[in-house]
C-alpha atoms as a PDB file:
ATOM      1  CA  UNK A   1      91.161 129.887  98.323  1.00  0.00           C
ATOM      2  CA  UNK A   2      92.814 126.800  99.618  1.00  0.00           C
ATOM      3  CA  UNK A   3      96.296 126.758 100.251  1.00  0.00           C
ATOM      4  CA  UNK A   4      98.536 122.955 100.495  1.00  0.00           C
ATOM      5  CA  UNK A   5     102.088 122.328 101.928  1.00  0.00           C
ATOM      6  CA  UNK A   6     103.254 119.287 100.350  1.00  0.00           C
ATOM      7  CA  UNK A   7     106.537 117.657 102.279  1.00  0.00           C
ATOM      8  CA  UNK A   8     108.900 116.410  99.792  1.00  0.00           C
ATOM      9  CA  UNK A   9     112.122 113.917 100.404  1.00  0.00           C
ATOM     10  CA  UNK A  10     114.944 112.493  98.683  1.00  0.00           C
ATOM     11  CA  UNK A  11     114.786 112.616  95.006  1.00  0.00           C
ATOM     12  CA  UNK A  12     111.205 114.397  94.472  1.00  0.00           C
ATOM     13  CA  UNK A  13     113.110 117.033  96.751  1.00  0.00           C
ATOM     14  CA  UNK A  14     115.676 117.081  94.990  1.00  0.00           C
ATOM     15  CA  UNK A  15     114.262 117.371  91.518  1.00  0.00           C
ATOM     16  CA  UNK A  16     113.032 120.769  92.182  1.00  0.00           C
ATOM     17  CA  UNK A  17     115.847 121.540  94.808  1.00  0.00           C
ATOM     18  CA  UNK A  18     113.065 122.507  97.943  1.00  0.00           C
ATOM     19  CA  UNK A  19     111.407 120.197 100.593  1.00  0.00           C
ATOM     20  CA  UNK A  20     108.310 121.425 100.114  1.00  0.00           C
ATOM     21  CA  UNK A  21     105.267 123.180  97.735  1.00  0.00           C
ATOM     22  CA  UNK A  22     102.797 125.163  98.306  1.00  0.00           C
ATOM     23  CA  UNK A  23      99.785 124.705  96.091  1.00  0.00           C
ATOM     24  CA  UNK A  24      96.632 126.834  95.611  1.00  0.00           C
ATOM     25  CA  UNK A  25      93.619 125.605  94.656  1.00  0.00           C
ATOM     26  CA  UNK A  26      90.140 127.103  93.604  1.00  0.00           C
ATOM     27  CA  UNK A  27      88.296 124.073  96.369  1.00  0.00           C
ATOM     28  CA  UNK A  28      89.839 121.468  98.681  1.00  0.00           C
ATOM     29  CA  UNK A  29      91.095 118.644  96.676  1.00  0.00           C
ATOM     30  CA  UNK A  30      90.953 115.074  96.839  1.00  0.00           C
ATOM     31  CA  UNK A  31      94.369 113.180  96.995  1.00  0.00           C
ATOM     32  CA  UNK A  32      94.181 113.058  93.149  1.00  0.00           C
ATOM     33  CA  UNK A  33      93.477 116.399  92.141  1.00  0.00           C
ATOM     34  CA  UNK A  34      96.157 117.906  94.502  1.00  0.00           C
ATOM     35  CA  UNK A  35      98.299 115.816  92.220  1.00  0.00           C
ATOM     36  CA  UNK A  36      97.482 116.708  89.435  1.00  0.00           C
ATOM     37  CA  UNK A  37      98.228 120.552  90.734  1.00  0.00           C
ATOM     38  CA  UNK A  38     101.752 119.675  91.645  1.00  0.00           C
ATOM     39  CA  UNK A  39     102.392 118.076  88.373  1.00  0.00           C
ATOM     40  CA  UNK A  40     100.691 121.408  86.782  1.00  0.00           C
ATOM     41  CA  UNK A  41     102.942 123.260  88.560  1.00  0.00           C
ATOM     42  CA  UNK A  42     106.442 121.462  89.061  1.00  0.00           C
ATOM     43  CA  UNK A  43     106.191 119.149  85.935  1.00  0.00           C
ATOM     44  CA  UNK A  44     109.253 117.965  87.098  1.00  0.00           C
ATOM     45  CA  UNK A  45     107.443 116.005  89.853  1.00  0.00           C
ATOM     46  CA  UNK A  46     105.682 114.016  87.283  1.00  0.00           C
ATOM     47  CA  UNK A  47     107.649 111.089  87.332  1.00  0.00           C
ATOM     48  CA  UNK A  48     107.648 111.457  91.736  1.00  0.00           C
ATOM     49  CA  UNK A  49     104.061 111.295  91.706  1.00  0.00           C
ATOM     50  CA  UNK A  50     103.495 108.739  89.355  1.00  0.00           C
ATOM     51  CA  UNK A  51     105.244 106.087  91.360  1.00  0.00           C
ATOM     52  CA  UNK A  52     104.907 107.842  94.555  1.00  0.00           C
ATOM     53  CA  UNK A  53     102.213 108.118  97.232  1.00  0.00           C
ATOM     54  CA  UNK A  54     100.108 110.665  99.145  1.00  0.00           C
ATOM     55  CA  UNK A  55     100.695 110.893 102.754  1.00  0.00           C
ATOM     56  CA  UNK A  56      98.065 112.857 105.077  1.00  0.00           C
ATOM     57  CA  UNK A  57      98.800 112.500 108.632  1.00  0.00           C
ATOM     58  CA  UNK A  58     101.318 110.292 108.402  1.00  0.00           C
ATOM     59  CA  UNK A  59      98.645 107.721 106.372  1.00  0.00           C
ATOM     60  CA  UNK A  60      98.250 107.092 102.972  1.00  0.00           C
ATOM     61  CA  UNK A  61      95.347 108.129 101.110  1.00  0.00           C
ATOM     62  CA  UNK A  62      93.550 106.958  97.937  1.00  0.00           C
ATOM     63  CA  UNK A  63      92.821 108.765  94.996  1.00  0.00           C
ATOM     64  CA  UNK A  64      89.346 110.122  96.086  1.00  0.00           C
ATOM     65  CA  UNK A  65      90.053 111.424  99.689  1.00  0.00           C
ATOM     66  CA  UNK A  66      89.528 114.753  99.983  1.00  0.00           C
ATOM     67  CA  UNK A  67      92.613 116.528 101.730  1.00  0.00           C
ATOM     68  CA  UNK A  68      91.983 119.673 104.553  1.00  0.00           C
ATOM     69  CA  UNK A  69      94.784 122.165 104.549  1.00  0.00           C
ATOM     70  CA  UNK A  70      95.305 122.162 107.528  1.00  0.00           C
ATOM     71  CA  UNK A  71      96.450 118.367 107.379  1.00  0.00           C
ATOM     72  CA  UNK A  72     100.216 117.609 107.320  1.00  0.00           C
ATOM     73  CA  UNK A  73     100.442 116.353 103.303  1.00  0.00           C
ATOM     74  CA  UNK A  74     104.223 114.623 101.992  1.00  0.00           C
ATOM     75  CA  UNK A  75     104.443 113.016  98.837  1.00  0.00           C
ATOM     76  CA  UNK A  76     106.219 109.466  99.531  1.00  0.00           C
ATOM     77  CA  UNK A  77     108.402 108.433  96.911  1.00  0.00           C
ATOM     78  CA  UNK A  78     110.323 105.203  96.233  1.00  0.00           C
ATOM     79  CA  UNK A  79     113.513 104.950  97.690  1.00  0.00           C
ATOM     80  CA  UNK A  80     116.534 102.777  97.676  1.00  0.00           C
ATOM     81  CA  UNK A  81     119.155 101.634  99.660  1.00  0.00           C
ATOM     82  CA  UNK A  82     121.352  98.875 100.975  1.00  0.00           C
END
């Protein structure tokens, strides 16, 4: 069964007080369906991954691309600051 580590920062991190996730899945997922596990999971994300982006190896993905586990995953958020 696949396993995901998500990264999280800032406020997506702090929404569910832990810098990461760990997600199981029954197949490997694309960028899209891993989000819609994390939102399964920590519905308190829902509003992070809404506005926020997927980041696999330091890129960002679209919805489609399929995601390896072994790949380094963090969900970008928006952030702000002066």
């Amino acid at each position: 069964m696949p396993q995901y580590t998500i990264l999280l920062f800032g406020p997506a991190a702090a929404a569910i007080t832990m810098d990461r996730v760990v997600i199981q899945s029954a197949e490997l997922c694309s960028a899209d369906q891993l989000k819609v596990l994390m939102i399964q999971q920590f519905p308190a994300l829902d509003v992070y991954l809404d506005a926020g982006r997927l980041a696999v190896n330091q890129s960002f993905v679209i919805g489609e691309t399929i995601i390896s586990t072994s790949d380094e995953t963090a969900l970008i958020t928006m952030v702000s600051g002066g």
